[in-house]
N, C-alpha and C. Protein backbone atom coordinates (compact mmCIF):
# COMPACT_ATOMS: atom_id res chain seq x y z
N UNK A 1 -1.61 -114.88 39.11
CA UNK A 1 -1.31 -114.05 40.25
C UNK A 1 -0.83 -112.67 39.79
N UNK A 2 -0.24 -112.54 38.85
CA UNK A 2 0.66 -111.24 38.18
C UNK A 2 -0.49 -110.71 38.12
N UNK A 3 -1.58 -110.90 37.31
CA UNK A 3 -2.46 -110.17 36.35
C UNK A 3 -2.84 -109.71 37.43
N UNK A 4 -3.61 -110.43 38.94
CA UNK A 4 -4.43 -109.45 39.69
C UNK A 4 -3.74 -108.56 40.44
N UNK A 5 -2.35 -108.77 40.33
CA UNK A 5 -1.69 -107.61 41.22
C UNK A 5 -1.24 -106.59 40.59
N UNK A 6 -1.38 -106.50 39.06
CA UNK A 6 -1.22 -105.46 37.97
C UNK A 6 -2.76 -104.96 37.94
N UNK A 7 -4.04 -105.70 37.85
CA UNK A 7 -5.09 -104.65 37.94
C UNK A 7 -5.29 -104.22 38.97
N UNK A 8 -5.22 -104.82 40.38
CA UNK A 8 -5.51 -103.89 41.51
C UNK A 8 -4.40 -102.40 41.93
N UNK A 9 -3.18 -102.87 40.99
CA UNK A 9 -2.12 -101.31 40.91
C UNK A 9 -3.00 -100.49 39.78
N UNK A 10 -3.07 -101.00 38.47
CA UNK A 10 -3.68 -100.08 37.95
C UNK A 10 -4.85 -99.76 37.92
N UNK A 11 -5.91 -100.26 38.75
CA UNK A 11 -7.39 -99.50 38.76
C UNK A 11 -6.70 -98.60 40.38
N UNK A 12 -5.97 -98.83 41.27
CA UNK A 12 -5.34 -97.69 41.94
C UNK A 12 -6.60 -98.36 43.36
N UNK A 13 -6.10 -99.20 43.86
CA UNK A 13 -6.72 -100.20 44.67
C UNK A 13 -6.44 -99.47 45.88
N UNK A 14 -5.41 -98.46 45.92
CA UNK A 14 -4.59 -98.38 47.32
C UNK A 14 -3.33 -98.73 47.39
N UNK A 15 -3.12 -100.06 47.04
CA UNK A 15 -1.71 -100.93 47.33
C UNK A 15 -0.71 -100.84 46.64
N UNK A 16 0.27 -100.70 47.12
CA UNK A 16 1.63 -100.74 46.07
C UNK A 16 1.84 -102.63 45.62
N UNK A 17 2.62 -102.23 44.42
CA UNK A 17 2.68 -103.55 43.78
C UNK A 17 3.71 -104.41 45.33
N UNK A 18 4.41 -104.01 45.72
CA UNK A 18 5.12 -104.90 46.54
C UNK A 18 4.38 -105.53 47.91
N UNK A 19 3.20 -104.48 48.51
CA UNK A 19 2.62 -104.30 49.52
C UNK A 19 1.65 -105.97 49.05
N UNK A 20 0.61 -105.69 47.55
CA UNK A 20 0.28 -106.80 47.23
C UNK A 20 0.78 -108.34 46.92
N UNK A 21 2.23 -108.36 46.87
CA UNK A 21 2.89 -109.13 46.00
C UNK A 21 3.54 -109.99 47.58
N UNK A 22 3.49 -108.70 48.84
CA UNK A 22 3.41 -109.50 50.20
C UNK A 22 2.98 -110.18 50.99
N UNK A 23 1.32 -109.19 50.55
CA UNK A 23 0.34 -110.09 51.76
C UNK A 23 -0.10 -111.24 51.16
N UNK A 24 -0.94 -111.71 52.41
CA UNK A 24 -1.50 -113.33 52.43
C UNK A 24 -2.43 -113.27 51.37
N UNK A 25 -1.99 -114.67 50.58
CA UNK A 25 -3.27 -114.86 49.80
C UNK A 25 -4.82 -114.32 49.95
N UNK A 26 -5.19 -114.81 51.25
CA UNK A 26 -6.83 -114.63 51.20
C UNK A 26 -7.45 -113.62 51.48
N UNK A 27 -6.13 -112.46 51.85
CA UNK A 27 -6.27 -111.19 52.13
C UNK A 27 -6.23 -110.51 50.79
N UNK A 28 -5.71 -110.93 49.87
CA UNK A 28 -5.31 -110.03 48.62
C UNK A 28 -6.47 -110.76 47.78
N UNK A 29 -7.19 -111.68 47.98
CA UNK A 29 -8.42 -112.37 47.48
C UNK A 29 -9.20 -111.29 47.59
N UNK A 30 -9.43 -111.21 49.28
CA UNK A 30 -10.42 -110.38 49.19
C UNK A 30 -10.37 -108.62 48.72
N UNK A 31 -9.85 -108.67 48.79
CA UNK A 31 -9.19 -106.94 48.19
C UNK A 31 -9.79 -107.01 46.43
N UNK A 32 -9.26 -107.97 45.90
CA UNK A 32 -9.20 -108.09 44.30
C UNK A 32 -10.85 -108.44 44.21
N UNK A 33 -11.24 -109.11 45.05
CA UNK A 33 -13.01 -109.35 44.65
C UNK A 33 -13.37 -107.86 45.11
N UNK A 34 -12.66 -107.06 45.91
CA UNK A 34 -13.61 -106.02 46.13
C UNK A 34 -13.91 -104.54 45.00
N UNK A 35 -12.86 -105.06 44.92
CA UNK A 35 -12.21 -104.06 43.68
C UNK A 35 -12.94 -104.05 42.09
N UNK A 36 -13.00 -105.80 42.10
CA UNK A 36 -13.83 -106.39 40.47
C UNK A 36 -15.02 -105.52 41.10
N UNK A 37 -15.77 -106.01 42.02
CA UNK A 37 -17.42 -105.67 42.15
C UNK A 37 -17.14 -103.97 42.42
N UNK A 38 -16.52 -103.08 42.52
CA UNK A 38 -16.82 -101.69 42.45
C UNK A 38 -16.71 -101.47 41.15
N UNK A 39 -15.70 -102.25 40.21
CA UNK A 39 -15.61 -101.54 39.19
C UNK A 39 -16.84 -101.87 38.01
N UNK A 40 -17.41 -103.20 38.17
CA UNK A 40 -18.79 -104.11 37.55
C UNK A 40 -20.04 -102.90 38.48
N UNK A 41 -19.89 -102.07 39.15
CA UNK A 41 -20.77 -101.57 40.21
C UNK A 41 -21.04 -99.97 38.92
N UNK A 42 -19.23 -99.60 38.51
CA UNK A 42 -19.09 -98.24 37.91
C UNK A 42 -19.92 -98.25 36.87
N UNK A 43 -19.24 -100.12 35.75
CA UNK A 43 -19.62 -100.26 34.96
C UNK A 43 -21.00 -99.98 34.39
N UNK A 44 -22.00 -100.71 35.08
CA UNK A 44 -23.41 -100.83 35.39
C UNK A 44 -23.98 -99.21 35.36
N UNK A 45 -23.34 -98.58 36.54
CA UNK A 45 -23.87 -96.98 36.12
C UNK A 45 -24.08 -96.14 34.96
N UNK A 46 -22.77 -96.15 34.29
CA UNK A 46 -21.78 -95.96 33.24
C UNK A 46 -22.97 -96.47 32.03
N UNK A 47 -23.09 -97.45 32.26
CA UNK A 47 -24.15 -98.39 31.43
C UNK A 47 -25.24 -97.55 31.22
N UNK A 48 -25.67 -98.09 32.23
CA UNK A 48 -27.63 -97.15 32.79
C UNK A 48 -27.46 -95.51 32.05
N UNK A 49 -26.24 -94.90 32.26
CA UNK A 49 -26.61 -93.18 31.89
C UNK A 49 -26.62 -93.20 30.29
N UNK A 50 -25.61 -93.92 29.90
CA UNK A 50 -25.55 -93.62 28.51
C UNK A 50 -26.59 -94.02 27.35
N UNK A 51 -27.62 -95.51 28.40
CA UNK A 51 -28.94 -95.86 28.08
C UNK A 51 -30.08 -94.97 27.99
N UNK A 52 -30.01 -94.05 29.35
CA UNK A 52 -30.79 -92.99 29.45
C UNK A 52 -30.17 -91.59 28.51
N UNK A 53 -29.62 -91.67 28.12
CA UNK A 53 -29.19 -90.56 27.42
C UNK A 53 -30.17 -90.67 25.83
N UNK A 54 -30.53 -89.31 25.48
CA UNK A 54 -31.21 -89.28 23.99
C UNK A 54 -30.62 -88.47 22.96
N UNK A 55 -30.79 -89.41 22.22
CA UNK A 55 -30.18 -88.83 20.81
C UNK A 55 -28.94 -87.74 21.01
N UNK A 56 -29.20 -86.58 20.24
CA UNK A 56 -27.97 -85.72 20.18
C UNK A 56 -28.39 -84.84 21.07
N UNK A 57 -27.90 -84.28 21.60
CA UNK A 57 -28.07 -82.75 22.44
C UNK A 57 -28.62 -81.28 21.50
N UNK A 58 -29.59 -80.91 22.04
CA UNK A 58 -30.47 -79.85 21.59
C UNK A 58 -29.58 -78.70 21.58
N UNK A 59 -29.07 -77.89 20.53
CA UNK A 59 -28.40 -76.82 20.32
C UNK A 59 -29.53 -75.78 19.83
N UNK A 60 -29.43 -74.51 20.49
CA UNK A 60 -30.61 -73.84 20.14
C UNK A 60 -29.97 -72.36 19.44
N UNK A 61 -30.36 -71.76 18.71
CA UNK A 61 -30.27 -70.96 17.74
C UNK A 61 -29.86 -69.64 18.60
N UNK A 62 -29.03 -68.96 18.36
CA UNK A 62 -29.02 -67.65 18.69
C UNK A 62 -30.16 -66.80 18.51
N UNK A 63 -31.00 -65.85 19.93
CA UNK A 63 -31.60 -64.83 19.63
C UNK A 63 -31.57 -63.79 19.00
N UNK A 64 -31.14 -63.89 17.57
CA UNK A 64 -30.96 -62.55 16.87
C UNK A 64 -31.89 -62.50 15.93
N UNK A 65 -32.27 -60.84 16.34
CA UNK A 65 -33.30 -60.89 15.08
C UNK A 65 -32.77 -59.43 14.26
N UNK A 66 -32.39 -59.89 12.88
CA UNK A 66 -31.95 -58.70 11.80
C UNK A 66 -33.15 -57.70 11.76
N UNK A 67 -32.74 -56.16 11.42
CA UNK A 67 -33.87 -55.20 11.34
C UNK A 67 -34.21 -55.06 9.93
């Protein structure tokens, strides 16, 4: 019970630790499943870009040309 009312304070759920530590079980159930699946939702994105991402980033040379 501790653990999910310490991650839904610290992923910043909304709720204060006491507010959670009040309500009804099946209310704070559903809050904490909603919370896992946004953050498995971030994850997944988070995932996908850094998949799509290539190699190093193209740095391109200064236009200077010496006379």
């Amino acid at each position: 019970m501790h653990s999910q009312l310490f991650e839904m304070v610290y992923y910043k759920s909304g709720f204060t630790w006491t507010e959670l530590y009040d309500m009804p079980i099946w209310l704070r159930m559903f809050y904490y499943k909603k919370v896992v699946e946004a953050r498995q939702k971030e994850k997944k994105s988070r995932d996908e870009a850094l998949k799509n991402k290539t190699g190093k980033p193209k740095i391109s040379k200064p236009m200077v040309r010496p006379k």
